[in-house]
Protein backbone atom coordinates (compact mmCIF):
# COMPACT_ATOMS: atom_id res chain seq x y z
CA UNK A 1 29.18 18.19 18.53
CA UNK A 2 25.87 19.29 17.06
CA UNK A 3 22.76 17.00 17.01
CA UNK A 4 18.70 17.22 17.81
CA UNK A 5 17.20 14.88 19.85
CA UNK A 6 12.99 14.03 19.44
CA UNK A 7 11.82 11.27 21.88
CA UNK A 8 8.09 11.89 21.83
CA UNK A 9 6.78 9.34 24.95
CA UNK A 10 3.29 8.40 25.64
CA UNK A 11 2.75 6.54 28.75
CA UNK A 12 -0.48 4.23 29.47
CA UNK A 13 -0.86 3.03 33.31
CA UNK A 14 -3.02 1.87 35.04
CA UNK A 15 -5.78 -1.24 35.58
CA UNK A 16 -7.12 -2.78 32.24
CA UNK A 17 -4.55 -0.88 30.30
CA UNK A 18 -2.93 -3.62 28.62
CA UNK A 19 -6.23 -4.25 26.76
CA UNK A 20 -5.73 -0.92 24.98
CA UNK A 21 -2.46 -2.03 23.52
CA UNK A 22 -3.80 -3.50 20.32
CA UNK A 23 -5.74 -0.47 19.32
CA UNK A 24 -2.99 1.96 20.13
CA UNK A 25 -0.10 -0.23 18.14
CA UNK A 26 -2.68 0.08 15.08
CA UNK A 27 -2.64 4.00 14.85
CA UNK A 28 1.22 2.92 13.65
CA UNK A 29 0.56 -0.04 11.65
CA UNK A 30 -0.45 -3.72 11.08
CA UNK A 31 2.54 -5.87 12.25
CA UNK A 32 4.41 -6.27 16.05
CA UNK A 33 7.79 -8.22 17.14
CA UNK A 34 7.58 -9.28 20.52
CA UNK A 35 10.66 -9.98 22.07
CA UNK A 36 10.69 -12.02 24.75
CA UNK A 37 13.61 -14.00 27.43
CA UNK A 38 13.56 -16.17 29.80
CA UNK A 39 9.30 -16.94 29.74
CA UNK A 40 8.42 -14.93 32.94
CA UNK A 41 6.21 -12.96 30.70
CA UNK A 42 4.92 -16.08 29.52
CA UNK A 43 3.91 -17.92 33.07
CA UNK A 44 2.24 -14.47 34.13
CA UNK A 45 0.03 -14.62 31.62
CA UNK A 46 0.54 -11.11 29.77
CA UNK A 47 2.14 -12.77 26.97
CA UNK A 48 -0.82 -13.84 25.67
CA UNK A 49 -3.34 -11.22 26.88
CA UNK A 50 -0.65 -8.84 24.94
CA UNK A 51 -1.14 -11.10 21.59
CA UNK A 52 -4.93 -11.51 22.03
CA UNK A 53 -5.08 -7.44 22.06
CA UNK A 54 -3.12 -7.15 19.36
CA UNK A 55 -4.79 -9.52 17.23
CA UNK A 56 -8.38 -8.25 18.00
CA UNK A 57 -7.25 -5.03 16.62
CA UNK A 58 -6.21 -6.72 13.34
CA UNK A 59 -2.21 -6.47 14.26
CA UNK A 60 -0.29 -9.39 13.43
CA UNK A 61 2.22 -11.12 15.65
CA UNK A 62 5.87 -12.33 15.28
CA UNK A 63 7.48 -14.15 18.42
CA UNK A 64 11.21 -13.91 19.08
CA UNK A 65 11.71 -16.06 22.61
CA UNK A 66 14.82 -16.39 24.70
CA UNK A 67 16.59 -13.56 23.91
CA UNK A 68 19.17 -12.65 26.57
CA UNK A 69 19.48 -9.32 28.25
CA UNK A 70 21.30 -6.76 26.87
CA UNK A 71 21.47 -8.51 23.22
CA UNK A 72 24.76 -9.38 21.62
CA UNK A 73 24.57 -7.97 17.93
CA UNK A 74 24.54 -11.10 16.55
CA UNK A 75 21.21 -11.97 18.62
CA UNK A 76 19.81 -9.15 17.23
CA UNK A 77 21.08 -9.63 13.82
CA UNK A 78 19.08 -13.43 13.65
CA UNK A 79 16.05 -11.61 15.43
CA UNK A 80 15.95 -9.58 12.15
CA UNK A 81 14.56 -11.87 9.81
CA UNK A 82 11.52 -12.72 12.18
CA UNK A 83 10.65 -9.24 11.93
CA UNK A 84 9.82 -9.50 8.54
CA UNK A 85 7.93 -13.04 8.94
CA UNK A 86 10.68 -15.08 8.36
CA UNK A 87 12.46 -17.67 10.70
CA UNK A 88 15.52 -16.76 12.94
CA UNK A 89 17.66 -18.77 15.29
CA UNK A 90 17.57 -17.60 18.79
């Protein structure tokens, strides 16, 4: 078996970071999925810091909610569509 392998992986940690996110998602372009299950993310509050970052830096956003862990296909084939602004059945 022959094959090549790139996984370049840029890690931001730390306090504050998650403001950042907007402006680095905009180096690679002008829409974002978030994916999101059970609503933990939600009632923590970085759900909505995340969008508010994003959309300050002129990125918009799609929301796919309830999406189980370790997707069946067909969850990710009805996610599709809302990655491309349309609606999808979660």
């Amino acid at each position: 078996m022959n094959f090549e392998f790139h996984n370049p992986t840029r890690i931001i940690f730390g306090a504050g970071t998650l403001s950042r996110l907007g402006e680095v998602v905009r180096t690679h372009g002008t829409r974002a999925l978030l994916v999101t299950g059970g609503g933990s993310v939600k009632k923590s509050g970085v759900f909505d810091r995340t969008v508010t970052s994003l959309k300050a830096a002129g990125v918009s956003v799609v929301e796919c909610s309830g999406v189980e862990p370790n997707p069946r296909i067909t969850t990710v084939r009805g996610v599709a569509p809302s990655s491309h602004g349309t609606s999808a059945a979660t």
